[in-house]
C-alpha atoms as a PDB file:
ATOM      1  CA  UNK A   1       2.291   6.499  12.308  1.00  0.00           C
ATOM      2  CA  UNK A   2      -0.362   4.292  11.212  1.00  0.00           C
ATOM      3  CA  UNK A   3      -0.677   0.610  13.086  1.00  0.00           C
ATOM      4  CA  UNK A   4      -0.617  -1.622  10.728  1.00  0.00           C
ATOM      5  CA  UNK A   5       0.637  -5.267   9.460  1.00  0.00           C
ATOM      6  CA  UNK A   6       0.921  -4.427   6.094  1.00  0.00           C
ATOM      7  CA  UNK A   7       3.628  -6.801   4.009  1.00  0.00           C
ATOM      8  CA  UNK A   8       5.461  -5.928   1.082  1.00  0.00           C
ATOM      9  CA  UNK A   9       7.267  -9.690  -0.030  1.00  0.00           C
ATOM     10  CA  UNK A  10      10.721  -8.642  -1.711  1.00  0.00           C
ATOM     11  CA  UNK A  11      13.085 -11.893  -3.443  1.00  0.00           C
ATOM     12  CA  UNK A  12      16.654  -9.451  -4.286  1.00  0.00           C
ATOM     13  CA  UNK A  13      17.875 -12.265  -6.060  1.00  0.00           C
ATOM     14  CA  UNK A  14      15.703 -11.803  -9.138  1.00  0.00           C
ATOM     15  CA  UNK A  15      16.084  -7.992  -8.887  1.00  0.00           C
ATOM     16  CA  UNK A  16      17.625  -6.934 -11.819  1.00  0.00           C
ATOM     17  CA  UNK A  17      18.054  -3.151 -10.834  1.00  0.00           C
ATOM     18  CA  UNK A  18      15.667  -1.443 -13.213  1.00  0.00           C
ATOM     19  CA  UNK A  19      14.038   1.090 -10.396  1.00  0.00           C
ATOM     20  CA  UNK A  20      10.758   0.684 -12.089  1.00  0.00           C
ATOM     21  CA  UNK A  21       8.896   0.006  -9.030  1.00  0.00           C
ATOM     22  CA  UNK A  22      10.530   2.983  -7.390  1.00  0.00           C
ATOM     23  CA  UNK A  23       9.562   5.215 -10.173  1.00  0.00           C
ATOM     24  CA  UNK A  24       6.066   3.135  -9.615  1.00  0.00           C
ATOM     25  CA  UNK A  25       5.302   4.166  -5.954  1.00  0.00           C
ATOM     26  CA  UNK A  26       3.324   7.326  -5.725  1.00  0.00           C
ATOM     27  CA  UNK A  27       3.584   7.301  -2.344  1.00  0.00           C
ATOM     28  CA  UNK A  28       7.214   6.879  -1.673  1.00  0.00           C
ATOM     29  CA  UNK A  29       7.238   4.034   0.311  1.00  0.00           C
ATOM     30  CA  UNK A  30      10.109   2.272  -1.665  1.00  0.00           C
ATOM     31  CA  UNK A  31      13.234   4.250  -1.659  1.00  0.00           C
ATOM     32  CA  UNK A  32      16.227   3.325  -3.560  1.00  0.00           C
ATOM     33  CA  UNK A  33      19.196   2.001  -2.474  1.00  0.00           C
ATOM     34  CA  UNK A  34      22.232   3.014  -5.076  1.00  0.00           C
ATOM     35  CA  UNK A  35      24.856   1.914  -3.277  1.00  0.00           C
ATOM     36  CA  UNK A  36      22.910  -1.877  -3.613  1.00  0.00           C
ATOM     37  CA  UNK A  37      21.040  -0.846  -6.323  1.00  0.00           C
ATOM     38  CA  UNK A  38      18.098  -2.287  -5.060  1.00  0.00           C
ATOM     39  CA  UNK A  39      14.329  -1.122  -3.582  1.00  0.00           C
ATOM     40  CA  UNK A  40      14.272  -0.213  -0.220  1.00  0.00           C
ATOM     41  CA  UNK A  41      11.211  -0.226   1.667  1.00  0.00           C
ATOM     42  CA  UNK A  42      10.785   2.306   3.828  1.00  0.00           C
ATOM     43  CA  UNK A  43       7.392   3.274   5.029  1.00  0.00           C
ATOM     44  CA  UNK A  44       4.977   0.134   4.067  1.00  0.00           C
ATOM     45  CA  UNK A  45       2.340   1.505   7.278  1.00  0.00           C
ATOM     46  CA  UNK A  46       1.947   4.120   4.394  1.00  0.00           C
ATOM     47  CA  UNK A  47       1.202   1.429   1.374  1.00  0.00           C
ATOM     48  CA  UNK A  48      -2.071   2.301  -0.823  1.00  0.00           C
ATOM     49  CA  UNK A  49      -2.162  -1.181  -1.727  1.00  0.00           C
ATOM     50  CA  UNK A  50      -2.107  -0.348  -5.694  1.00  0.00           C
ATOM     51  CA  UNK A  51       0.086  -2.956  -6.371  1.00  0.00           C
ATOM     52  CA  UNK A  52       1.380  -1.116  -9.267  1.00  0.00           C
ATOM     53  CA  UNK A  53       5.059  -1.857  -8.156  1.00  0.00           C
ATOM     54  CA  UNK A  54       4.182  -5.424  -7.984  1.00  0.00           C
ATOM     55  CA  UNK A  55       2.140  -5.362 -11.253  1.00  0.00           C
ATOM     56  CA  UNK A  56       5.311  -3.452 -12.965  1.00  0.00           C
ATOM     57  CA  UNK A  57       8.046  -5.133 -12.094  1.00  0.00           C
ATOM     58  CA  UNK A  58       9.782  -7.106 -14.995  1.00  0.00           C
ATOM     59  CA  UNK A  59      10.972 -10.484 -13.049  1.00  0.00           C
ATOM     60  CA  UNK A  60       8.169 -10.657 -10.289  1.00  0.00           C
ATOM     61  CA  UNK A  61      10.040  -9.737  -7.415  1.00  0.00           C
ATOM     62  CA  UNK A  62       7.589  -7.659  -5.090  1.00  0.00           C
ATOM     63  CA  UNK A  63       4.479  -8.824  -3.720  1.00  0.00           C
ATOM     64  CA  UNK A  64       1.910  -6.368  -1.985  1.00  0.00           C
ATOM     65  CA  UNK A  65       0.404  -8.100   0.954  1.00  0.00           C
ATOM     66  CA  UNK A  66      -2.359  -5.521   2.596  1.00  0.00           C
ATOM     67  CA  UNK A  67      -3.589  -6.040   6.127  1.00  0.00           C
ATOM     68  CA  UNK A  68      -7.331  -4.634   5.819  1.00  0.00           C
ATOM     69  CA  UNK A  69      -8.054  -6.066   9.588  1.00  0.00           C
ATOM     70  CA  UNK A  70      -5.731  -2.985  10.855  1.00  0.00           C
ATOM     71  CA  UNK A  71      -7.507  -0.631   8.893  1.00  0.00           C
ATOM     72  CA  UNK A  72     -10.260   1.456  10.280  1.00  0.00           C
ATOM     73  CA  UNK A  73     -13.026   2.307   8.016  1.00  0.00           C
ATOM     74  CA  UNK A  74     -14.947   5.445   9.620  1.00  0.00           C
ATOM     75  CA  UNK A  75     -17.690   6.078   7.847  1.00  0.00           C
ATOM     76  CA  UNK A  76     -21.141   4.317   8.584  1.00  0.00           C
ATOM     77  CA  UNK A  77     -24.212   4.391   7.164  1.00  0.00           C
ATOM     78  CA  UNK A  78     -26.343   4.184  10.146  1.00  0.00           C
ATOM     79  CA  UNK A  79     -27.700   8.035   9.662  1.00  0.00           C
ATOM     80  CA  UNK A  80     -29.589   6.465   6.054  1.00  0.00           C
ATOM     81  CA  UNK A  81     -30.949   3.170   7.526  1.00  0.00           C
ATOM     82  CA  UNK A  82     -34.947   2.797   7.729  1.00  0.00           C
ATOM     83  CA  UNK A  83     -36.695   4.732  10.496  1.00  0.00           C
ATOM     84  CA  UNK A  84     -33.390   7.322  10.877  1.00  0.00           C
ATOM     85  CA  UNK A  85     -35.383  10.632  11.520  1.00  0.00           C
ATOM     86  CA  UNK A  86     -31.306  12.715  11.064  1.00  0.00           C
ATOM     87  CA  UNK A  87     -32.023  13.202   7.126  1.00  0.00           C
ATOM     88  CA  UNK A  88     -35.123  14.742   8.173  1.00  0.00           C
ATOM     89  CA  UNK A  89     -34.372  17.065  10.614  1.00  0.00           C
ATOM     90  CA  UNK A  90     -32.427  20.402   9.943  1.00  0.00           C
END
């Protein structure tokens, strides 16, 4: 499992049901609920942050909050900065 603060903002009382952002999520991190009828969020640590749920949903009820601080971006690009003798030796 990932560390992570990522957010996902839910208001139920404008749900209206329609599963669209559960068909939406690639990634399955909203599950559905059809006993409630309603999202379920399950794993957000696992969020892409494509905000297509939120960008598909009819009424406005999800909002994708991402927590890039908690992300850790591995590459660098110290091996192509000036006077880096790596790209030049086999």
């Amino acid at each position: 499992m990932i560390d992570t603060n990522h957010k996902i903002e839910f208001n139920p009382e404008a749900c209206i049901g329609c599963q669209i952002c559960y068909k939406a999520c690639f990634v399955d991190v909203i599950r559905w609920d059809e006993e409630n009828r309603r999202p379920v969020f399950q794993y957000v640590e696992d969020c892409e942050h494509c905000e297509y749920c939120e960008a598909k949903c009819p009424k406005g009820c999800i909002r994708v909050i991402p927590d890039y601080s908690s992300q850790s971006f591995r590459q660098t690009f110290n091996r192509y900065s000036k006077g880096s003798r790596e790209l030049w030796e086999d």
